[in-house]
PDB file of N, CA and C in Angstrom:
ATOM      1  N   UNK A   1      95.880 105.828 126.529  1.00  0.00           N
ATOM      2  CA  UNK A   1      95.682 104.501 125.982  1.00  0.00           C
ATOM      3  C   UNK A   1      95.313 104.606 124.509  1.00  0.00           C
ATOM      4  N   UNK A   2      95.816 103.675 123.688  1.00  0.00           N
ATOM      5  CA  UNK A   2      95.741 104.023 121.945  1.00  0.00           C
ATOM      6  C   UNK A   2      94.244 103.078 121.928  1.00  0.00           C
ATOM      7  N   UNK A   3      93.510 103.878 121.024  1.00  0.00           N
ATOM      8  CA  UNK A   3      92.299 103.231 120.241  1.00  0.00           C
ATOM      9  C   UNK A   3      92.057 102.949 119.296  1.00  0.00           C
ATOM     10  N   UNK A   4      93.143 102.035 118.763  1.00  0.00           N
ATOM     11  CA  UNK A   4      93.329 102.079 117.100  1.00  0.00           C
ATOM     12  C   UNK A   4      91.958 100.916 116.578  1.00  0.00           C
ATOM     13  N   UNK A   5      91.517 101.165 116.081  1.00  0.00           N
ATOM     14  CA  UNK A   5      90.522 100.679 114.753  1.00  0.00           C
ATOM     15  C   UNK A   5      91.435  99.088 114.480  1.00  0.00           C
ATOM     16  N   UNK A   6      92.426  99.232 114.064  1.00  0.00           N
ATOM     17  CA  UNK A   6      92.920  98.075 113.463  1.00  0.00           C
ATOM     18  C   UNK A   6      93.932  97.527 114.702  1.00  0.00           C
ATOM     19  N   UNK A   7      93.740  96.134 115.200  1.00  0.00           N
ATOM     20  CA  UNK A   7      94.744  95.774 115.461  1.00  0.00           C
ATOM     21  C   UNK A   7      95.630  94.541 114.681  1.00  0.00           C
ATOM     22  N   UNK A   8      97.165  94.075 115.514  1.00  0.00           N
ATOM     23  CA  UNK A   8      97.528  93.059 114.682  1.00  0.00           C
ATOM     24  C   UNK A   8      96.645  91.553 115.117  1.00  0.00           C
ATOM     25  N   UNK A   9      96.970  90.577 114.265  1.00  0.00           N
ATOM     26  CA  UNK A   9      96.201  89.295 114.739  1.00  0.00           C
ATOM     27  C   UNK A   9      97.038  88.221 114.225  1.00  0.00           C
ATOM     28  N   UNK A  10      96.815  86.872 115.068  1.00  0.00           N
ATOM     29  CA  UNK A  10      97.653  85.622 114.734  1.00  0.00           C
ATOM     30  C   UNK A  10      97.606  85.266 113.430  1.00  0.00           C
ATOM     31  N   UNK A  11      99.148  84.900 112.964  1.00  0.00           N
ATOM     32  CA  UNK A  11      99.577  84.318 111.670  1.00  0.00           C
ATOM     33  C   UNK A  11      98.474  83.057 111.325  1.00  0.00           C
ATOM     34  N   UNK A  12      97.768  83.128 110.322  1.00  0.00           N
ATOM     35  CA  UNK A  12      97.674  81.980 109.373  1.00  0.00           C
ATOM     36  C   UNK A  12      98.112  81.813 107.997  1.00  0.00           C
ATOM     37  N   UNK A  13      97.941  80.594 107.403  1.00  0.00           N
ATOM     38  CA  UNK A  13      98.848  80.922 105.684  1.00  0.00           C
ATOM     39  C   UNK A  13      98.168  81.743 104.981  1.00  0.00           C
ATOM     40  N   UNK A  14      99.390  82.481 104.359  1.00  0.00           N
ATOM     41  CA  UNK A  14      99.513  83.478 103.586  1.00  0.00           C
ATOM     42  C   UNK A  14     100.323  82.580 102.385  1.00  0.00           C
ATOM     43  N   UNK A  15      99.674  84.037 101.291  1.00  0.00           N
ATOM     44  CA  UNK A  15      99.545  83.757  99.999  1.00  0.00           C
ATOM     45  C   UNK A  15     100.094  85.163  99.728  1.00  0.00           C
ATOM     46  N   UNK A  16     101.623  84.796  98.734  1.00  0.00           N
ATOM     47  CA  UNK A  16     102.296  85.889  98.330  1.00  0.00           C
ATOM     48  C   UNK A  16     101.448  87.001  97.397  1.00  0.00           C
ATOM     49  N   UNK A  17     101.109  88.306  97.382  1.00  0.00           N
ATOM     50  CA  UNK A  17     100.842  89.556  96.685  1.00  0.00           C
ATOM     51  C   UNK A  17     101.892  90.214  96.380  1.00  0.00           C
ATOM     52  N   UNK A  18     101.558  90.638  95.309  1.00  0.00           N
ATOM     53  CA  UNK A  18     102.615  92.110  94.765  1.00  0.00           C
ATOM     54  C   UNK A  18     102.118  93.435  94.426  1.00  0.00           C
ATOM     55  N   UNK A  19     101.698  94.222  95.442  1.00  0.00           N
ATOM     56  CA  UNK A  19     101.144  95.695  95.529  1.00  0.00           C
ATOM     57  C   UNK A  19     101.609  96.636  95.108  1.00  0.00           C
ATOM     58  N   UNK A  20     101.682  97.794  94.655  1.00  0.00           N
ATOM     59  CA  UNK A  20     101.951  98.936  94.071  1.00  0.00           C
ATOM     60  C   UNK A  20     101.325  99.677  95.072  1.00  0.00           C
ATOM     61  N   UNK A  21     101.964 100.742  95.736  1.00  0.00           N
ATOM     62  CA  UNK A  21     100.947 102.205  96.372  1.00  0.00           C
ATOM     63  C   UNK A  21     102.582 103.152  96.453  1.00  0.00           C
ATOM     64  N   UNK A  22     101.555 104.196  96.551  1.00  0.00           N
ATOM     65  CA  UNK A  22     102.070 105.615  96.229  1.00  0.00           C
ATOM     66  C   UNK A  22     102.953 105.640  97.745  1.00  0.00           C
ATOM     67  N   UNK A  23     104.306 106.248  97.182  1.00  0.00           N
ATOM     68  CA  UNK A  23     105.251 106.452  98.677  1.00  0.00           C
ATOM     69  C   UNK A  23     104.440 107.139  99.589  1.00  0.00           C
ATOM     70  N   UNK A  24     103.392 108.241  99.477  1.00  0.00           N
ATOM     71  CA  UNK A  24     103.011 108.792 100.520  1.00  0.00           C
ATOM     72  C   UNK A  24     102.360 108.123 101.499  1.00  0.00           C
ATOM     73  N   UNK A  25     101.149 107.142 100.518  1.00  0.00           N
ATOM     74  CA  UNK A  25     100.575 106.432 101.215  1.00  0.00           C
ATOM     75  C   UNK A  25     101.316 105.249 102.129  1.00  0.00           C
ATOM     76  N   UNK A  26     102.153 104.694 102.079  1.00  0.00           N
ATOM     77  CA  UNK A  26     103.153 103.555 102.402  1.00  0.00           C
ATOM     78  C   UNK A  26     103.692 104.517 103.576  1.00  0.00           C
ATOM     79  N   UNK A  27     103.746 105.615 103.461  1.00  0.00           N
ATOM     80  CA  UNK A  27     104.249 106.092 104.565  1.00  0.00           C
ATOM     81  C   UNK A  27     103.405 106.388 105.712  1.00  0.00           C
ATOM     82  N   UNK A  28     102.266 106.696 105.723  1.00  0.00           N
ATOM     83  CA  UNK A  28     101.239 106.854 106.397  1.00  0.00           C
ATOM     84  C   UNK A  28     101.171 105.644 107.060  1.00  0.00           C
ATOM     85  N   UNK A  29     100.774 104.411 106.293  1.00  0.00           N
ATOM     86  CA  UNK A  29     100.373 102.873 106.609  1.00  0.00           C
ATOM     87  C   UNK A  29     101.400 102.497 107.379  1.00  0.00           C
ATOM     88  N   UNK A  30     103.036 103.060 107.221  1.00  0.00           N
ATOM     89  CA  UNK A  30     103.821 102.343 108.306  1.00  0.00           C
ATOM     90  C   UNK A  30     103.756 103.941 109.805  1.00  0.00           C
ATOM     91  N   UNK A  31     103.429 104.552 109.862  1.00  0.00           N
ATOM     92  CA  UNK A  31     103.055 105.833 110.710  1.00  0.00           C
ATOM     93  C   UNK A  31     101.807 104.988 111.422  1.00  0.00           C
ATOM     94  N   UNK A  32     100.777 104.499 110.911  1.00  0.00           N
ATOM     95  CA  UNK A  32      99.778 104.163 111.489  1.00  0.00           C
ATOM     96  C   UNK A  32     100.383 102.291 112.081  1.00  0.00           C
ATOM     97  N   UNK A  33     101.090 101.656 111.847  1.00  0.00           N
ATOM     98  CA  UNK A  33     101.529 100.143 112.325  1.00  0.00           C
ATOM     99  C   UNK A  33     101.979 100.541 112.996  1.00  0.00           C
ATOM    100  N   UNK A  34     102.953 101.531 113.579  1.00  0.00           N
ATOM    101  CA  UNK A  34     103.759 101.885 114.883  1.00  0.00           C
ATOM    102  C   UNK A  34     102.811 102.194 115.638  1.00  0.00           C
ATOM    103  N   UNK A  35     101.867 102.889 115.645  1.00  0.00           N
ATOM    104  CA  UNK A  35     101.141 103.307 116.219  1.00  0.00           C
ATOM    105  C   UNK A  35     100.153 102.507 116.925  1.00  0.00           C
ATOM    106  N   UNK A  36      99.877 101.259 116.030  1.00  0.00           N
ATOM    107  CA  UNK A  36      98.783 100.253 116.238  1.00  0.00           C
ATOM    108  C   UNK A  36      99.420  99.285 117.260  1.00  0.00           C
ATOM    109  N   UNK A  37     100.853  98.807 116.958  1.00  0.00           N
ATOM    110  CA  UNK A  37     101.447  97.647 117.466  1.00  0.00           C
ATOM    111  C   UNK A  37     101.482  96.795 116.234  1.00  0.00           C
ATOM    112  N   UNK A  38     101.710  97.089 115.266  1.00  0.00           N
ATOM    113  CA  UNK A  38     101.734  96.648 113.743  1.00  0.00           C
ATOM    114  C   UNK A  38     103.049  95.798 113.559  1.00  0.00           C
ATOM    115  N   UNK A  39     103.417  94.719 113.495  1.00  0.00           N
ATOM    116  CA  UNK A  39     104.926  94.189 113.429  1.00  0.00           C
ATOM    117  C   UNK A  39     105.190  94.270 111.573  1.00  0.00           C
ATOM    118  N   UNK A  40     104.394  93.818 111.021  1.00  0.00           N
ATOM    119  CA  UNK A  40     104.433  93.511 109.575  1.00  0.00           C
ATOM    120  C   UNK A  40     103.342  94.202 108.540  1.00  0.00           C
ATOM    121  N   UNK A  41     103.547  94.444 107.538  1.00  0.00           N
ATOM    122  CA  UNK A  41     102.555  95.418 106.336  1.00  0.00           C
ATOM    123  C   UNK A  41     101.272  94.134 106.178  1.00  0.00           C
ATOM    124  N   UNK A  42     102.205  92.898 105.896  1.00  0.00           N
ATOM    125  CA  UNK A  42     101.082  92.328 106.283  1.00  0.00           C
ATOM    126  C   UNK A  42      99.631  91.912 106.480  1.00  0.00           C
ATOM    127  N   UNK A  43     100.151  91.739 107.975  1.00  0.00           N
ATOM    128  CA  UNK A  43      98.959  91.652 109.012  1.00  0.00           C
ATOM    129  C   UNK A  43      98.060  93.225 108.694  1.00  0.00           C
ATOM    130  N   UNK A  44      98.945  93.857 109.045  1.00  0.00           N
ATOM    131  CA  UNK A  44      97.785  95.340 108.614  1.00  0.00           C
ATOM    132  C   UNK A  44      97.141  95.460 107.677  1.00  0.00           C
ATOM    133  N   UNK A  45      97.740  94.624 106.501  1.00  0.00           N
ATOM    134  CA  UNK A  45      96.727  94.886 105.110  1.00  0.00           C
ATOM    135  C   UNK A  45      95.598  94.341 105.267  1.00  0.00           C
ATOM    136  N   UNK A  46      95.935  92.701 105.749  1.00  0.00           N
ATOM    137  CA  UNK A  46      95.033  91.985 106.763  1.00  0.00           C
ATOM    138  C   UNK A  46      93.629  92.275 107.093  1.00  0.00           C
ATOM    139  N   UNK A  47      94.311  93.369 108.093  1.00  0.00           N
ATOM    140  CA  UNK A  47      93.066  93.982 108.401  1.00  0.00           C
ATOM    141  C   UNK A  47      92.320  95.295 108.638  1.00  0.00           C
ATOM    142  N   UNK A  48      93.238  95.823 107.984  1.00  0.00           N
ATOM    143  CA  UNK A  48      92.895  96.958 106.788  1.00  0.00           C
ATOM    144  C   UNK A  48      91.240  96.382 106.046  1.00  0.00           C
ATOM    145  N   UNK A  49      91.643  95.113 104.842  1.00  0.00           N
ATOM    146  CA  UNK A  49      90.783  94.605 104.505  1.00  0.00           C
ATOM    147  C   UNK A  49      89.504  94.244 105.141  1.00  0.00           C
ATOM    148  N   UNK A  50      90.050  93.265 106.216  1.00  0.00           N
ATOM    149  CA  UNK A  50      88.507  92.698 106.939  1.00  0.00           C
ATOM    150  C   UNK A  50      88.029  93.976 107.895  1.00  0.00           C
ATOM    151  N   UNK A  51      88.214  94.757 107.632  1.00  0.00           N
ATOM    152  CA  UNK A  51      87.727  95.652 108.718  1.00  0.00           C
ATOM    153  C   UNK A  51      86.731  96.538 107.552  1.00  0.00           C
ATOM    154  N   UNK A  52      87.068  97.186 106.065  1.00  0.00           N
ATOM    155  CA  UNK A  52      86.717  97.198 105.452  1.00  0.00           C
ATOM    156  C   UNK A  52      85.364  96.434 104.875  1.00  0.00           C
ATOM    157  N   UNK A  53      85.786  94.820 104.480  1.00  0.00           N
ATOM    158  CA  UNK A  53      84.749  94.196 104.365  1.00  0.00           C
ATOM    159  C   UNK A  53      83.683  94.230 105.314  1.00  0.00           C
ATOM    160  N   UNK A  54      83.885  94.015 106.754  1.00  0.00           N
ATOM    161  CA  UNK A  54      83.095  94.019 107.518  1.00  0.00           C
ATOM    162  C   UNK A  54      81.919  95.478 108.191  1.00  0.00           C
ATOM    163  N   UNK A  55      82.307  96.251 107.485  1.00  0.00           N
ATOM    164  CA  UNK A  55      81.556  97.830 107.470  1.00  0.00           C
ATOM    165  C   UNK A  55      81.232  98.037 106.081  1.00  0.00           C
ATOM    166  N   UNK A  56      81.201  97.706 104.940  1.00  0.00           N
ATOM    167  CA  UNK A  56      81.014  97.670 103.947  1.00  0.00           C
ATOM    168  C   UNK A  56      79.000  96.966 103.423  1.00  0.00           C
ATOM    169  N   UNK A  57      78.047  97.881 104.084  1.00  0.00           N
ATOM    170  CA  UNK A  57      77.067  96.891 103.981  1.00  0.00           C
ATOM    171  C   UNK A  57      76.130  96.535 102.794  1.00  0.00           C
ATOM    172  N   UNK A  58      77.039  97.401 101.655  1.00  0.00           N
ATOM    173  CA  UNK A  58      76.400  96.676 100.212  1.00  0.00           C
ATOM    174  C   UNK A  58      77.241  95.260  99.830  1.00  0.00           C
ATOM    175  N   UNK A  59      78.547  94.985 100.212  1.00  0.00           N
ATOM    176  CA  UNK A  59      79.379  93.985 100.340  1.00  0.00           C
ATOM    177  C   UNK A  59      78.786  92.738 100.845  1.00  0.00           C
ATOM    178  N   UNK A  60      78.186  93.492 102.290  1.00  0.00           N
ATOM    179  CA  UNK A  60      77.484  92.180 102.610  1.00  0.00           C
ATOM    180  C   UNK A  60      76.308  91.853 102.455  1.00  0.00           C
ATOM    181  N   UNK A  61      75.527  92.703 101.971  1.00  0.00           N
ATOM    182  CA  UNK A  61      74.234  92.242 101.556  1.00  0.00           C
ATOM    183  C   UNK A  61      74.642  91.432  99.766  1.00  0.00           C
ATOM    184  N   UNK A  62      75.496  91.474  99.741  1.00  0.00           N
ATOM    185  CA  UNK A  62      76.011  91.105  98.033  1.00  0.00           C
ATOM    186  C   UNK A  62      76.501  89.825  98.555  1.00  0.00           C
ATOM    187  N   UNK A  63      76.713  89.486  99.579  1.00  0.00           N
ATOM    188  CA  UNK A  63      77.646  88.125  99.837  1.00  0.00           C
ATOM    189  C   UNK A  63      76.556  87.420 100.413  1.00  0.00           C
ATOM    190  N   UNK A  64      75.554  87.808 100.916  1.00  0.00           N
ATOM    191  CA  UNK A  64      74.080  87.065 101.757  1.00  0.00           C
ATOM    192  C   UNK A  64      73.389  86.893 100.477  1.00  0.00           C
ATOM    193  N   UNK A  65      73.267  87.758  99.327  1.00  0.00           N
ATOM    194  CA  UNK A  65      72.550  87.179  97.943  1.00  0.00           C
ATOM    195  C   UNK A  65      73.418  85.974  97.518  1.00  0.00           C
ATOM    196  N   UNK A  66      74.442  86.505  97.355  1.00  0.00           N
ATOM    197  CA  UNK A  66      75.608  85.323  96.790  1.00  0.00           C
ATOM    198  C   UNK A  66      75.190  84.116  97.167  1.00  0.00           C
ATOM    199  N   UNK A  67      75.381  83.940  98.617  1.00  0.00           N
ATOM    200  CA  UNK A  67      75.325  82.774  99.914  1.00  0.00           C
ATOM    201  C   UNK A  67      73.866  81.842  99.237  1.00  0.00           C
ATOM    202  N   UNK A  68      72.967  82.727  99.286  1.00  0.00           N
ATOM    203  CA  UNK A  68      71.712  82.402  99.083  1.00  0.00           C
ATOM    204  C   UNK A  68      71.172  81.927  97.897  1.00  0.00           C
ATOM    205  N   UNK A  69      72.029  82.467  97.057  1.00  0.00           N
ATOM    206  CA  UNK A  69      72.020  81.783  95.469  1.00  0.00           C
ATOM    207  C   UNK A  69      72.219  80.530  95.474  1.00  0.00           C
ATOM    208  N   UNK A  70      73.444  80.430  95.951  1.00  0.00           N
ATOM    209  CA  UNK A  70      74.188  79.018  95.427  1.00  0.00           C
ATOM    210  C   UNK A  70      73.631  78.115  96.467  1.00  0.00           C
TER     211      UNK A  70
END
């Protein structure tokens, strides 16, 4: 049974990007979407990101000051 870290998740609107990464890496990232059940670069960047943000805990102690500021 696969235990991937990232899975895919339901479409909401998206907002066009234009990324640059190194062929190796692009190759890895689509090695790891097959692997995940990945349909689109996407969704994986997706959550690539929030998975990131969400383990990131100077991020979120920076977004609870933020929060708390305003």
């Amino acid at each position: 049974m696969k235990q991937a870290i990232l899975k895919p998740s339901i479409k909401s609107e998206l907002v066009n990007v234009k990324i640059k990464l190194p062929s190796d890496r692009l190759s890895l990232m689509k090695q790891y979407m097959q692997y995940a059940g990945f349909e689109d670069v996407d969704d994986f960047l997706l959550q690539a990101a929030n998975h990131v943000m969400q383990l990131d805990k100077a991020f979120i102690k920076y977004c609870n000051q933020t929060t708390q500021d305003n």
